[in-house]
Protein backbone atom coordinates (compact mmCIF):
# COMPACT_ATOMS: atom_id res chain seq x y z
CA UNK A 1 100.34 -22.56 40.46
CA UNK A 2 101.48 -20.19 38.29
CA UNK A 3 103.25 -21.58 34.61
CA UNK A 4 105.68 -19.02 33.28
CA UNK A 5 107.45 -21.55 30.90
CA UNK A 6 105.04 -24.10 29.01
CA UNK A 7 108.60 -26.50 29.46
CA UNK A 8 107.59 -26.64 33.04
CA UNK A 9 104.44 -28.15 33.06
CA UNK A 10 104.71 -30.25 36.62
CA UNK A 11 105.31 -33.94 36.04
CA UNK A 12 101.81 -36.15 35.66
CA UNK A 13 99.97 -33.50 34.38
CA UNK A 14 96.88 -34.96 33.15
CA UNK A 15 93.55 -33.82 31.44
CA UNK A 16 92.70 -31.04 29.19
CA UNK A 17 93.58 -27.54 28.96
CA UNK A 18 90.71 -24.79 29.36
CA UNK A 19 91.42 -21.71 27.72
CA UNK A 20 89.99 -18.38 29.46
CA UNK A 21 89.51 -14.95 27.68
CA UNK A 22 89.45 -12.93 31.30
CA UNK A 23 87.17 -9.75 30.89
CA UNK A 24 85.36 -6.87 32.55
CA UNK A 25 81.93 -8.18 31.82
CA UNK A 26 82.06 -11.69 30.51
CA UNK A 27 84.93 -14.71 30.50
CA UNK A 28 85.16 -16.58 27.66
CA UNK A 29 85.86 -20.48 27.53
CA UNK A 30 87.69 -22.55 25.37
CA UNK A 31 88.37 -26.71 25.83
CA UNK A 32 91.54 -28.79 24.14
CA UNK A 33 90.94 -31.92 23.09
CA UNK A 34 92.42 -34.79 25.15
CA UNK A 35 95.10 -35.42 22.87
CA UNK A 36 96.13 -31.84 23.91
CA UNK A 37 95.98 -30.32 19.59
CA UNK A 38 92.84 -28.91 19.19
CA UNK A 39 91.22 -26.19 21.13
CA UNK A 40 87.41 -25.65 20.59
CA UNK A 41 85.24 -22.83 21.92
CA UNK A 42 83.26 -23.51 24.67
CA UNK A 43 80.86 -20.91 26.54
CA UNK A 44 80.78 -17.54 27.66
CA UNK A 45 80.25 -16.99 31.26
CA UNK A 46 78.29 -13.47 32.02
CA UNK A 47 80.20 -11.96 35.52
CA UNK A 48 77.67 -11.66 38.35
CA UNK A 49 79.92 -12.24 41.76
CA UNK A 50 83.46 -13.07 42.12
CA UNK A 51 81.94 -16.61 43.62
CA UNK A 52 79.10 -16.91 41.07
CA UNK A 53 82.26 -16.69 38.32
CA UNK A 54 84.71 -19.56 40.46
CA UNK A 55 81.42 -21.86 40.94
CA UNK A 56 81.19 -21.39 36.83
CA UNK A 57 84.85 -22.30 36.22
CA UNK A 58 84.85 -25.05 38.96
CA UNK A 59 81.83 -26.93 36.94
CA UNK A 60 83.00 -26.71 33.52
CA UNK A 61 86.87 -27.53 34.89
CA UNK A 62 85.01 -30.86 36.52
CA UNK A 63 82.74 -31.75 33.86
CA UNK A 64 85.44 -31.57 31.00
CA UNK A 65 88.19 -33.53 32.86
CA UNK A 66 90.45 -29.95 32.92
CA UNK A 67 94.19 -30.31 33.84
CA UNK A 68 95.29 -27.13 33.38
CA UNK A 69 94.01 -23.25 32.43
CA UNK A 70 95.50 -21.03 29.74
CA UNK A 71 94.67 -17.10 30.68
CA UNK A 72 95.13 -14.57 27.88
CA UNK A 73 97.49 -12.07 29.00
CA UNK A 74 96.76 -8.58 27.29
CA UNK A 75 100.30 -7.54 26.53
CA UNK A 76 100.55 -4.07 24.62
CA UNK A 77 101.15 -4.43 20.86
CA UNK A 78 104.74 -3.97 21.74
CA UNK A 79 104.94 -6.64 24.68
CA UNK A 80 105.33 -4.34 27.28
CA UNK A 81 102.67 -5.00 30.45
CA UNK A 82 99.65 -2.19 31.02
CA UNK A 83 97.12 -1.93 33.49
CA UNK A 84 95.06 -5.11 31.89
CA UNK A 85 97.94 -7.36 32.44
CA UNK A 86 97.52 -6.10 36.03
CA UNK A 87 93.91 -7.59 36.26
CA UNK A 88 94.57 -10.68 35.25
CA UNK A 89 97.49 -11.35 37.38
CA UNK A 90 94.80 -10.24 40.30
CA UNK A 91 92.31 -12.44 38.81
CA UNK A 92 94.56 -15.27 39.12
CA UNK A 93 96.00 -14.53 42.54
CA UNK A 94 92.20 -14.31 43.80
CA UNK A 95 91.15 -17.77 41.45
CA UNK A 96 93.99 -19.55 43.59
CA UNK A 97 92.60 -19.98 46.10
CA UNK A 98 89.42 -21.75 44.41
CA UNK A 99 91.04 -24.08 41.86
CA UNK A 100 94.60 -25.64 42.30
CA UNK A 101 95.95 -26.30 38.61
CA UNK A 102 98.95 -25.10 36.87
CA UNK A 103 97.57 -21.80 35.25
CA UNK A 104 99.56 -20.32 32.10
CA UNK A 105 99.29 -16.69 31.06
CA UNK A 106 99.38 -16.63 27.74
CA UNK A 107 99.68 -13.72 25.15
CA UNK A 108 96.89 -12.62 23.58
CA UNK A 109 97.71 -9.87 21.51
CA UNK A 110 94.74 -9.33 18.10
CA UNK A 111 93.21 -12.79 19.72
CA UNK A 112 89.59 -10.31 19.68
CA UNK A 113 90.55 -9.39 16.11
CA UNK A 114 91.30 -12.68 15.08
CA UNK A 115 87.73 -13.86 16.48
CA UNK A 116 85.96 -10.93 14.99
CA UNK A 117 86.94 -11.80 11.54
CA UNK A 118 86.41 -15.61 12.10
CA UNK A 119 82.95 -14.75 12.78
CA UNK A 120 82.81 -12.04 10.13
CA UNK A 121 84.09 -14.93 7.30
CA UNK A 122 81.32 -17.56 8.98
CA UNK A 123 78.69 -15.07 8.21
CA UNK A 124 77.26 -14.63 11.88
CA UNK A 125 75.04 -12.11 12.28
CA UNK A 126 76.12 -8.69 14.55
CA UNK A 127 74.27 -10.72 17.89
CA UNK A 128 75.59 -13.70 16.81
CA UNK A 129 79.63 -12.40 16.94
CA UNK A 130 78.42 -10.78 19.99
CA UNK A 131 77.43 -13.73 22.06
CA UNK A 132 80.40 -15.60 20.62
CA UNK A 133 83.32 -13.38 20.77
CA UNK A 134 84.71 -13.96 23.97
CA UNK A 135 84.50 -17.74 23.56
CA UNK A 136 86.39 -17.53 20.13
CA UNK A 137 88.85 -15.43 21.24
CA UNK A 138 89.92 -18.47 24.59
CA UNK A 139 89.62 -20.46 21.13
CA UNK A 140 92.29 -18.81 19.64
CA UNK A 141 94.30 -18.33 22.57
CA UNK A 142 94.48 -21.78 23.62
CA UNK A 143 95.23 -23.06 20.71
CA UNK A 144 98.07 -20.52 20.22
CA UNK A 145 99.22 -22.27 23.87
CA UNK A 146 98.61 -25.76 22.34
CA UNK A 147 100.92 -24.96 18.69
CA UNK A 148 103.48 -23.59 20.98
CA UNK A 149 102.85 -26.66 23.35
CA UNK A 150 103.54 -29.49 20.97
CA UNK A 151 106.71 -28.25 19.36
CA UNK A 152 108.53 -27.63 22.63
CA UNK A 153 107.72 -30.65 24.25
């Protein structure tokens, strides 16, 4: 089910949220905390099969008690939607039909940059901010979700 107002989160929802950087080659993870204020990255998951990618997300979804999914949404700088946007709302339509929880897009806009100079300012090495890119950036995007989250509940 498709969230398009974080207000609207259906009644009894329960668990954490799991934070998804959606990309061509890898999708990045990020977990809340069950007290719903902390997001914390959590893997990267390298694309092999549309199937191979759900069996990934069901796992980690069942093995960190996951209520809900934050997707970053790749608006243009000035909010408009381009062809990105496009693949994640396809991505979603096509996850449907694997997992059944309310599923937020969420913008992402400089959540790569953000991560790149996190990394940067921790001193990890070039491989290093490689491997962990995509898993800071759901970092940063969830918890982006989870800011906005608290104050307008």
């Amino acid at each position: 089910m498709l969230i398009t107002d974080i207000t609207q989160w259906p009644d009894g929802f329960k668990g954490r949220l799991l934070g998804i950087d959606h990309g061509v080659k890898y999708i990045g993870l990020a977990v809340s905390d069950a007290a719903l204020t902390m997001a914390q990255p959590l893997a990267t998951i390298t694309r092999k099969t549309f199937a191979y990618d759900m069996q990934q997300l069901q796992a980690i979804i069942h093995e960190h008690y996951v209520g809900a999914l934050a997707i970053g949404y790749p608006l243009n700088m000035d909010g408009t939607q381009g062809p990105r946007c496009q693949s994640v709302r396809a991505f979603v339509r096509q996850m449907e039909a694997f997992i059944d929880l309310p599923t937020a897009l969420w913008d992402e806009r400089l959540s790569s940059a953000a991560a790149h100079a996190q990394l940067v300012n921790a001193k990890k090495s070039a491989l290093q901010r490689k491997l962990k890119i995509h898993e800071s950036s759901a970092a940063i995007i969830l918890q982006s979700l989870l800011d906005t989250f608290e104050t307008a509940l």
